[in-house]
Protein backbone atom coordinates (compact mmCIF):
# COMPACT_ATOMS: atom_id res chain seq x y z
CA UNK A 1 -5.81 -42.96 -2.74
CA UNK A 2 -3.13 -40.16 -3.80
CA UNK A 3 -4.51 -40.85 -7.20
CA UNK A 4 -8.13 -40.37 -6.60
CA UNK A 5 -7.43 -36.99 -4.43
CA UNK A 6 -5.09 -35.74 -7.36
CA UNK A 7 -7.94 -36.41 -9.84
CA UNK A 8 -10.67 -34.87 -7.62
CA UNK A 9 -8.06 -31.72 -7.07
CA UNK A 10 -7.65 -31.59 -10.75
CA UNK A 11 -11.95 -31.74 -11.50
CA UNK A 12 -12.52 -29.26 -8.66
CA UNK A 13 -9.83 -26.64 -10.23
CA UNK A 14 -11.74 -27.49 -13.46
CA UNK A 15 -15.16 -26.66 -12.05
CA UNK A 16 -14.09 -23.45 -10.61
CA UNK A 17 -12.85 -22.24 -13.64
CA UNK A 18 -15.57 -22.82 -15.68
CA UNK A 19 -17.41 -21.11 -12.56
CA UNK A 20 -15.13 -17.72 -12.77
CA UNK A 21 -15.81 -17.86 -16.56
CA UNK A 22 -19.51 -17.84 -16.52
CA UNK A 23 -19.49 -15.28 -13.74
CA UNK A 24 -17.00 -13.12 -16.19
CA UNK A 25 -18.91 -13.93 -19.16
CA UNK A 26 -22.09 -12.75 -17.57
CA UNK A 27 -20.50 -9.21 -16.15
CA UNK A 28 -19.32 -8.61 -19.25
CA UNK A 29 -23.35 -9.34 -21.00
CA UNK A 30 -24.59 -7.36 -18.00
CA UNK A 31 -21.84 -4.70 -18.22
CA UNK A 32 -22.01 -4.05 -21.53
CA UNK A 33 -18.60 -3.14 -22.41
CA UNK A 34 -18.27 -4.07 -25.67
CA UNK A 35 -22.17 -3.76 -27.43
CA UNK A 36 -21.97 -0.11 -28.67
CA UNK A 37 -22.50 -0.31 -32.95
CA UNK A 38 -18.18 1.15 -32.75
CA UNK A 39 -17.34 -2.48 -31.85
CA UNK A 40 -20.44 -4.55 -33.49
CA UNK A 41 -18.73 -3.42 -36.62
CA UNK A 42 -15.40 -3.11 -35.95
CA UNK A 43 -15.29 -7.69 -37.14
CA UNK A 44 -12.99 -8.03 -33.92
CA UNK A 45 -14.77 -11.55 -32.52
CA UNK A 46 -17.40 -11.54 -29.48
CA UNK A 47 -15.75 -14.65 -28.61
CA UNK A 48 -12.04 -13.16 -28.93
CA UNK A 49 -12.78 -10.14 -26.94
CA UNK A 50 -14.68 -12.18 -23.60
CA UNK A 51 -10.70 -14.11 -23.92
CA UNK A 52 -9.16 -10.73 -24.06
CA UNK A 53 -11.40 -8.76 -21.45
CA UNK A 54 -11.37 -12.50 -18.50
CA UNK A 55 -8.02 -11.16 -16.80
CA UNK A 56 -9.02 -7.28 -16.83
CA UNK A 57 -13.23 -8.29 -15.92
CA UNK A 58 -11.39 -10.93 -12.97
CA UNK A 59 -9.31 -7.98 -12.22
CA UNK A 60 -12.20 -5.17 -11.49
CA UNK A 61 -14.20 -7.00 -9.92
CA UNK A 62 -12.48 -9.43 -7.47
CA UNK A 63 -9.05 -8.17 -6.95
CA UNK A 64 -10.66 -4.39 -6.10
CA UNK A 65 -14.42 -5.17 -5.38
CA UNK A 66 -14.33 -1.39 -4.93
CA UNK A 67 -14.62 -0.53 -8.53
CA UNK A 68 -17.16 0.01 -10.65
CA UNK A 69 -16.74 -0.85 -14.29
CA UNK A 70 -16.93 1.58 -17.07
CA UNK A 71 -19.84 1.18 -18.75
CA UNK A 72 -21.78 2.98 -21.75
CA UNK A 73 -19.58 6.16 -20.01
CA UNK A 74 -16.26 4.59 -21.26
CA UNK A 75 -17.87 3.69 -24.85
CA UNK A 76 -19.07 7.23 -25.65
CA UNK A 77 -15.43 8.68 -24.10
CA UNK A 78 -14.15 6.46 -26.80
CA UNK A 79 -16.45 7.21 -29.73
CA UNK A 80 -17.31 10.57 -28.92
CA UNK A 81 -15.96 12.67 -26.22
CA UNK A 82 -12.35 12.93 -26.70
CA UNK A 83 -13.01 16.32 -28.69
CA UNK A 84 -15.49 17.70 -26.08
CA UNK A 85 -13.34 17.82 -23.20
CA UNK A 86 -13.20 20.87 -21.47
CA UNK A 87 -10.65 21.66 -18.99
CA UNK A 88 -12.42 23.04 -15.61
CA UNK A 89 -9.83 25.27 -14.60
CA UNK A 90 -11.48 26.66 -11.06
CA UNK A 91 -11.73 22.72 -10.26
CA UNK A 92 -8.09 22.05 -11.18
CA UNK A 93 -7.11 25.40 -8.69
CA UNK A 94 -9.06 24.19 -6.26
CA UNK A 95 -7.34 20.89 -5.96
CA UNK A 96 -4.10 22.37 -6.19
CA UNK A 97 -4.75 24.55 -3.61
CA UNK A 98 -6.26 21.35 -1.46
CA UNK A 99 -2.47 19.50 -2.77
CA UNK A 100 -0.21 22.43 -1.49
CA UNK A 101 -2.08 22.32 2.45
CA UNK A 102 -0.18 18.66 2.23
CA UNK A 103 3.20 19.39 0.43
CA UNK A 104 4.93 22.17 -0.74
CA UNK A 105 6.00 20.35 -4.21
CA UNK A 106 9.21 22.71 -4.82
CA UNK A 107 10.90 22.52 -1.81
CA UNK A 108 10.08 18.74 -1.27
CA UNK A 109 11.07 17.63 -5.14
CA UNK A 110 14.71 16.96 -3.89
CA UNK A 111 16.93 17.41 -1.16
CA UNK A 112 19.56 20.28 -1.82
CA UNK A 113 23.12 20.37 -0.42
CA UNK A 114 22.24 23.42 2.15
CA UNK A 115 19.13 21.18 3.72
CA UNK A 116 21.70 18.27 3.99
CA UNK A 117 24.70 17.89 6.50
CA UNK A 118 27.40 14.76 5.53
CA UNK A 119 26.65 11.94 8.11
CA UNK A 120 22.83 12.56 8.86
CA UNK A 121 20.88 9.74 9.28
CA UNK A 122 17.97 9.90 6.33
CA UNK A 123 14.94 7.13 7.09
CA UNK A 124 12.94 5.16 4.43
CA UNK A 125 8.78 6.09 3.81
CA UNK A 126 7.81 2.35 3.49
CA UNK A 127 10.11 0.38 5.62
CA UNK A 128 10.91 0.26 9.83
CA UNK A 129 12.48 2.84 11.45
CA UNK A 130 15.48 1.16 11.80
CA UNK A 131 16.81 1.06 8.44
CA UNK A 132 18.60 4.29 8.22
CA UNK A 133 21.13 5.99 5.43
CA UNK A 134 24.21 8.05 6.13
CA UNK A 135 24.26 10.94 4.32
CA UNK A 136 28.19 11.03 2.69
CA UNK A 137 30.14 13.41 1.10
CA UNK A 138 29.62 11.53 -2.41
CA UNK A 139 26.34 11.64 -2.49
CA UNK A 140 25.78 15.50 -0.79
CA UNK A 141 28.35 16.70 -4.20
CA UNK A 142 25.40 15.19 -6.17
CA UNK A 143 22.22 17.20 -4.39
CA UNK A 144 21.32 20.59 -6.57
CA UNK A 145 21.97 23.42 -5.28
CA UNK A 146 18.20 24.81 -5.30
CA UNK A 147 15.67 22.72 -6.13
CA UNK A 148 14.93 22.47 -10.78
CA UNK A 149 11.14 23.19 -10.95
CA UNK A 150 11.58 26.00 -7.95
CA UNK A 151 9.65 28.99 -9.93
CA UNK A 152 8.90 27.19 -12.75
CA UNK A 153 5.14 27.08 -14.44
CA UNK A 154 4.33 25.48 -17.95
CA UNK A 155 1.31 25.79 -19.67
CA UNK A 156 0.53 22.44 -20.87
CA UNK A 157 2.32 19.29 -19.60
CA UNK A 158 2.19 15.43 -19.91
CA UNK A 159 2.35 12.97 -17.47
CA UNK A 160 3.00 9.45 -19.57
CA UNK A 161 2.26 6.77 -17.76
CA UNK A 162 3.78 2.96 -19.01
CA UNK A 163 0.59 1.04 -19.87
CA UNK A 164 0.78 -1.00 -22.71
CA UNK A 165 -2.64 1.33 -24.30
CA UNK A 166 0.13 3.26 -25.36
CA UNK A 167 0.93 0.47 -28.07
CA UNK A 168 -0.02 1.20 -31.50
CA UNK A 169 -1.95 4.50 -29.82
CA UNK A 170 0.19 6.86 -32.37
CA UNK A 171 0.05 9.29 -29.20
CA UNK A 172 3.79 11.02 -30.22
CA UNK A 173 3.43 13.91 -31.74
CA UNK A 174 0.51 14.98 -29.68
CA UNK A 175 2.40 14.29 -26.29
CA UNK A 176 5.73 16.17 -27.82
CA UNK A 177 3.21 19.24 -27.97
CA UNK A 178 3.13 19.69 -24.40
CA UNK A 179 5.49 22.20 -22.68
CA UNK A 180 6.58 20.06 -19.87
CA UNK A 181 7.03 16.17 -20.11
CA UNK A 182 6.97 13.74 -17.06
CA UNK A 183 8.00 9.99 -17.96
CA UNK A 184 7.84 6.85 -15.37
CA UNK A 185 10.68 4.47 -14.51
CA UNK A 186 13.26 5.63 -16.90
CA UNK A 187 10.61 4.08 -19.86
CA UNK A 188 12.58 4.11 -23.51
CA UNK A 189 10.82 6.02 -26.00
CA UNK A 190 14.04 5.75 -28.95
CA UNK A 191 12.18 3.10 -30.73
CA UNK A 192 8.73 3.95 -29.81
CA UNK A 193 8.44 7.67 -30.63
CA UNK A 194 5.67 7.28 -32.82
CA UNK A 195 3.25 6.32 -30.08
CA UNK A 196 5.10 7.71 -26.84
CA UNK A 197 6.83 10.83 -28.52
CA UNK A 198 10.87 11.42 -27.76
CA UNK A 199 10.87 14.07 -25.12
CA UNK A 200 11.43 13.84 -21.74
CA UNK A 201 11.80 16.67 -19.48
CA UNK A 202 12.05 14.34 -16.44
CA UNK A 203 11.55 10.74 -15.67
CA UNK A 204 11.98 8.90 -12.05
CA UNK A 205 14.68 6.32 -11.86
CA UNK A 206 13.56 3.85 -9.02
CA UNK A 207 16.65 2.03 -7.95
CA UNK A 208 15.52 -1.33 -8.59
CA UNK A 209 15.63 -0.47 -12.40
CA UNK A 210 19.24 -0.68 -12.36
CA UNK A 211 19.13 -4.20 -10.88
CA UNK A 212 16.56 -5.64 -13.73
CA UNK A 213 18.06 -3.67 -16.68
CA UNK A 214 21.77 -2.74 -16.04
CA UNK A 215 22.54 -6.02 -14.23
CA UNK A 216 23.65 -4.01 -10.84
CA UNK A 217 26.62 -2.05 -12.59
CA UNK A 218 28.88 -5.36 -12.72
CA UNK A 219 30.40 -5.18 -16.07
CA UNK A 220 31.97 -2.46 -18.55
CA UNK A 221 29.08 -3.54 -20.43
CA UNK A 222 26.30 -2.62 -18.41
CA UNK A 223 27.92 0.67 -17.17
CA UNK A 224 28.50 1.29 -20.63
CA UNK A 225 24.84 0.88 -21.47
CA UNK A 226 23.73 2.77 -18.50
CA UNK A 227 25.96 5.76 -19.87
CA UNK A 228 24.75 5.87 -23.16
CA UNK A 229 21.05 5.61 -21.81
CA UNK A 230 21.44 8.66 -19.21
CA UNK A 231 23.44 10.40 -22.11
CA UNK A 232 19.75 9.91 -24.25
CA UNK A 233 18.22 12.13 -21.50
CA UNK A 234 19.82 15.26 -22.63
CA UNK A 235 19.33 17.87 -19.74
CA UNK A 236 16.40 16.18 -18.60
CA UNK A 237 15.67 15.55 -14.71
CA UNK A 238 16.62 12.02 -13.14
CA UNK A 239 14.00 11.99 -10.24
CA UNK A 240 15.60 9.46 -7.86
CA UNK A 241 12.92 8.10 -4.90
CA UNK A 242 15.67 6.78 -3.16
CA UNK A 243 14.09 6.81 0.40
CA UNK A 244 11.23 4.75 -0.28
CA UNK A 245 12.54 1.37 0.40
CA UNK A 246 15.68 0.24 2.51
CA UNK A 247 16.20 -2.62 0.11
CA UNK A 248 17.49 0.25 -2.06
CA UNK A 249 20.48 1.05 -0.72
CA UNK A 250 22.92 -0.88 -1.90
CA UNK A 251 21.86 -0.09 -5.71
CA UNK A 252 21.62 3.89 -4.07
CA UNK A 253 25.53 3.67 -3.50
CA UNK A 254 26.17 2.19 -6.26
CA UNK A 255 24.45 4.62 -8.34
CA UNK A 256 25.97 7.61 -6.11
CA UNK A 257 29.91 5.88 -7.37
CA UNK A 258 29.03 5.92 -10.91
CA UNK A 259 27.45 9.87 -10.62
CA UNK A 260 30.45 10.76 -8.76
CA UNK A 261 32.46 8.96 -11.55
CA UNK A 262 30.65 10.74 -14.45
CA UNK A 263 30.36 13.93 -13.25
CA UNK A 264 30.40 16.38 -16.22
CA UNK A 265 30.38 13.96 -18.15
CA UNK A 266 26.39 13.71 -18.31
CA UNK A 267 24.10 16.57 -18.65
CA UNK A 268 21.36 15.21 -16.58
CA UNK A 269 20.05 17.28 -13.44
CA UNK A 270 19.66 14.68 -10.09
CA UNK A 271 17.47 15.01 -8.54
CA UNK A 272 16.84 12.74 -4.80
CA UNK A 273 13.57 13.31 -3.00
CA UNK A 274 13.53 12.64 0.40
CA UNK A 275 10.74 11.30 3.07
CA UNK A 276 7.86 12.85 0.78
CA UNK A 277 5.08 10.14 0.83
CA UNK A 278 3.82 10.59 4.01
CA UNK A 279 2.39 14.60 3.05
CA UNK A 280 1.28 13.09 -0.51
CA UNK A 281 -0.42 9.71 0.96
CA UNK A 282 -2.45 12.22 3.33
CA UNK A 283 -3.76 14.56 0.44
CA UNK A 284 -4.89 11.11 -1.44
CA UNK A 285 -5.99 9.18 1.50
CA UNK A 286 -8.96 12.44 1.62
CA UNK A 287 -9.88 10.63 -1.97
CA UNK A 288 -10.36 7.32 -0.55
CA UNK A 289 -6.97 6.38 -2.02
CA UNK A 290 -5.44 4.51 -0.10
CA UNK A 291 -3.00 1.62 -1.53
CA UNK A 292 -0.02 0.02 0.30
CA UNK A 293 1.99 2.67 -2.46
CA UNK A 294 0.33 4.59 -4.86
CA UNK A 295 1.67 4.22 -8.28
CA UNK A 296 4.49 6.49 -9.88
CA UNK A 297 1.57 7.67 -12.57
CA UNK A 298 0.04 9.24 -9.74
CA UNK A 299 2.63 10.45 -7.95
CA UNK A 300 3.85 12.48 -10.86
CA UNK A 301 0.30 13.84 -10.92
CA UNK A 302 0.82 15.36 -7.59
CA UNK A 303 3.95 16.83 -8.57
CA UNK A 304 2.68 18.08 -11.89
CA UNK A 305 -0.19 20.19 -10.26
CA UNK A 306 2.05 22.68 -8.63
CA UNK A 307 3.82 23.27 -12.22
CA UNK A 308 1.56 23.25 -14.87
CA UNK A 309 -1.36 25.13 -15.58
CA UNK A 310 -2.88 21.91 -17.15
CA UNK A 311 -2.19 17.88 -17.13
CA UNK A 312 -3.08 15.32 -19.72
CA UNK A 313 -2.27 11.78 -18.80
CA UNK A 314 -1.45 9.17 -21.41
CA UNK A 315 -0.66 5.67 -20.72
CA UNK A 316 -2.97 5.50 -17.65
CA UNK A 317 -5.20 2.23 -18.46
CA UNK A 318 -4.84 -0.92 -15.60
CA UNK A 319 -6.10 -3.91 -17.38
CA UNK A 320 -5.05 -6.46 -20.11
CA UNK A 321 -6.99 -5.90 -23.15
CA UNK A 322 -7.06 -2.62 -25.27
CA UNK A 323 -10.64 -0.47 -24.56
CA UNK A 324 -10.30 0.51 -28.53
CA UNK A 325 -10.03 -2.85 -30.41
CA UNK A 326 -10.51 -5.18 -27.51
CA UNK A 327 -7.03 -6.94 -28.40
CA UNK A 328 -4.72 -8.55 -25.42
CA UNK A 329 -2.20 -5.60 -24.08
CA UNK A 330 1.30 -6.68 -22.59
CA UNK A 331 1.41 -5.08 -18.69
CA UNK A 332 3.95 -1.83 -20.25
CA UNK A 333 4.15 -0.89 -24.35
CA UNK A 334 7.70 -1.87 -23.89
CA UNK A 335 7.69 -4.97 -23.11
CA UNK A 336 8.81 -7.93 -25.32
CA UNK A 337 6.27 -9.23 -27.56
CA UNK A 338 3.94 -11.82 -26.20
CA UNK A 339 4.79 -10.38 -22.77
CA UNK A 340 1.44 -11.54 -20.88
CA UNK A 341 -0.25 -8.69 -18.49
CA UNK A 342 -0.48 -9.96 -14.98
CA UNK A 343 -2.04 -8.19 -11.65
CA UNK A 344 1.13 -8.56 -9.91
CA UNK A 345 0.65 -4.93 -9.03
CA UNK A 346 -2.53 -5.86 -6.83
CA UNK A 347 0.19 -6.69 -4.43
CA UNK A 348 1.23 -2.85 -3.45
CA UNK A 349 -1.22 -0.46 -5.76
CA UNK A 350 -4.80 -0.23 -6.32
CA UNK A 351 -4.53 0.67 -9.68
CA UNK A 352 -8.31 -0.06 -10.92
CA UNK A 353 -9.33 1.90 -7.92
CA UNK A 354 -6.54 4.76 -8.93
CA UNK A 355 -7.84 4.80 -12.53
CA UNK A 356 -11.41 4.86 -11.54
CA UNK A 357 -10.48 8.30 -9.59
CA UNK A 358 -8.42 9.88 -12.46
CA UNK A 359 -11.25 8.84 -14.54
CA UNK A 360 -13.66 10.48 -11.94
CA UNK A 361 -11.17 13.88 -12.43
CA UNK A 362 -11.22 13.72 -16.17
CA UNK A 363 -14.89 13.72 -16.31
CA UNK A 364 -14.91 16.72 -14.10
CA UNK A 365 -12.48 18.61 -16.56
CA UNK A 366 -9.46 18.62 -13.83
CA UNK A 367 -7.22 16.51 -16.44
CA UNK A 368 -7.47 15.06 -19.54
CA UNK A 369 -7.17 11.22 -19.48
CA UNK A 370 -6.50 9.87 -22.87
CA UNK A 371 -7.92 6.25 -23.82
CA UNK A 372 -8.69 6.49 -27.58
CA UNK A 373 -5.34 6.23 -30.32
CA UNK A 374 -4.58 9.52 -30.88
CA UNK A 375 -4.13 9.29 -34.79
C-alpha cells in the first residue's frame, strides 16, 4: 500500500507539471514575448527560451496574479525606444513634491548625534514593539554630525539595482557618467566594472551582509577582509538600516566595535537611519505598493528624488531569464556561476508588482529604466 500511494504521489506531481508547463507554454504563445523579427533572428532556440522564460512566466503570473506581462511594449523598449526617452520633468516634480508630504529625506537619511541622547530606547520598523535598542556611547561617537546629502542636489544620478540583467549588459561607463551613484547591499563592482561601473557614492549595508559574507567578524581573517572592502569605498556613504529588524542587533554591535575600532582609519561617512519606513511605506502604499518590505532598489528611489534632478535605474529586472537574448540569469550579476534564480523574494517583496510600477514611471518619463545592454 505505501508503495502504490508513493507511485500515485509521484504520477500526480508528474501530471501537474506537465499541467503548469502547458499553461506557461501557452502564456508565453498568447503573450507574445519573444515573436518580434529582433529575436526570430537572433538563432537563440524557441525551445531554449520557453526553458529559460518557465520560472520568470510561473513567477508573473501565479506568485503576483497582479501583474500584467510586458508585451509588444517591452519588445519595442528593447528594439527601439531606449534612444527616445524623454525625461518628463513637471511629472518627476510632481512626485517629489507628493514624496516630501511623507518624509523629509534629509533630515530622516540618518540619525545625528544632537537628535540622539546615550541610553534611549530606539524601536525596530518591521518587528514588535518590544524589541528595543539602547542607544550607547559607542555607537552615538559614530552618528554624523549633520546629516551628508543635507543641501546637496546632483544633476544626474544612478540608482543600480543587483539583478543579474546587469551581466554582460556593458552598462559601466554609462552609469560612471552620472553625478551621484546609489549601490544596494554593499554589491562589489572591482571585478565587474565593465558592466556595473566602479563608483559608488553610497551603498546600504544591511546587517545581515556581514553574517553571509564576513562570517560575523570571528576571525582576523574576516575583519581583515571587511577592512579592505570598506577601505574600497573611498569616502563613499555606508547607509546602515539598522532599525528594520530586531534580529539585527547583535551583528549592529558588532559592527558599532569594529567602527569604534577603526575610527580614522576608514574614510567612509556612516550613516544609520532610524524608524523611516513607516513615512516611505505610506507615500508607496498611495501606488498600490504594498509588499511585506519594499525592496532596497526602491527605497533608494525614494531617497534619490529629493537629491537629484533626474534618476536612471539599472539593474531593476525581477525574473530569471535575460529580456535581450532570452538566456537563464542568476538572481544578482554577482553571484557564482550557475547560481540558479529563485523567487525566494516572493516571501517579503513584490518585486514583479514593483517593476511593473517603475516600468509604469519610465514610460511616463519620471525615470529612465534601463533593460537593453548598454554597449
Amino acid at each position: 500500500m505505501v508503495r502504490i500511494a508513493s507511485a500515485l504521489g509521484v504520477v500526480m506531481l508528474s501530471v501537474a507539471l506537465i499541467i503548469l508547463s502547458l499553461i506557461s507554454y501557452v502564456s508565453i504563445k498568447r503573450d507574445n514575448i519573444f515573436t518580434t523579427p529582433k529575436y526570430a533572428g537572433s538563432g537563440a532556440p524557441r525551445m531554449y527560451m520557453f526553458h529559460a522564460g518557465f520560472r520568470s512566466q510561473f513567477a508573473m503570473k501565479f506568485l503576483d496574479p497582479s501583474f500584467i506581462p510586458l508585451t509588444n511594449a517591452l519588445n519595442e523598449e528593447l528594439q527601439e525606444k531606449p534612444s527616445k526617452w524623454q525625461f518628463n520633468r513637471t511629472a518627476f516634480l510632481q512626485q517629489r513634491k507628493e514624496i516630501l508630504r511623507y518624509i523629509d529625506v534629509a533630515k530622516n537619511f540618518t540619525l545625528t548625534k544632537s537628535g540622539v541622547r546615550v541610553g534611549q530606547l530606539m524601536h525596530y520598523d518591521y518587528s514588535s514593539h518590544k524589541y528595543v535598542f539602547s542607544i550607547s556611547n559607542n555607537f552615538k561617537s559614530l552618528l554624523p554630525d549633520a546629516s551628508p546629502v543635507l543641501n546637496k542636489h546632483y544633476n544626474v544620478c544612478a540608482v543600480v539595482g543587483n539583478s543579474g540583467i546587469l551581466t554582460g549588459s556593458q552598462c559601466g561607463p554609462e552609469i560612471d557618467k552620472s553625478d551621484f551613484i546609489f549601490r544596494c547591499n554593499f554589491a562589489p563592482t572591482e571585478i565587474f566594472q565593465k558592466d556595473v561601473g566602479r563608483k559608488t557614492n553610497l551603498t546600504t549595508f544591511n546587517p545581515s551582509i556581514l553574517e553571509k559574507y564576513y562570517n560575523n567578524l570571528l576571525t582576523i581573517q574576516d575583519r581583515n577582509n571587511f577592512f579592505l572592502s570598506l577601505k574600497k569605498l573611498d569616502g563613499a556613504i555606508l547607509w546602515i538600516p539598522a532599525f528594520f529588524f530586531h534580529t539585527s542587533a547583535t551583528v549592529t554591535r558588532t559592527l558599532v566595535d569594529f567602527f569604534v575600532e577603526h575610527k580614522g582609519q576608514l574614510k567612509v561617512q556612516l550613516a544609520w537611519p532610524g524608524n523611516i519606513m513607516q513615512h516611505i511605506n505610506r507615500y508607496w502604499k498611495t501606488k498600490h505598493l504594498a509588499p511585506k518590505r519594499l525592496s532596497t532598489g526602491i527605497l533608494m528611489y525614494t531617497l534619490a528624488s529629493a537629491m537629484c534632478e533626474e534618476i536612471h535605474l539599472y539593474g531593476f529586472w525581477p525574473f530569471g531569464w535575460d529580456p535581450n537574448t532570452g538566456k537563464e540569469l542568476p538572481y544578482h550579476y554577482y553571484d557564482k556561476k550557475g547560481t540558479k534564480f529563485t523567487t525566494k523574494w516572493q516571501e517579503s517583496h513584490q518585486l514583479p508588482t514593483e517593476f511593473k510600477l517603475l516600468y509604469k514611471m519610465h514610460e511616463e518619463g519620471l525615470t529612465k529604466l534601463t533593460l537593453s545592454h548598454c554597449a
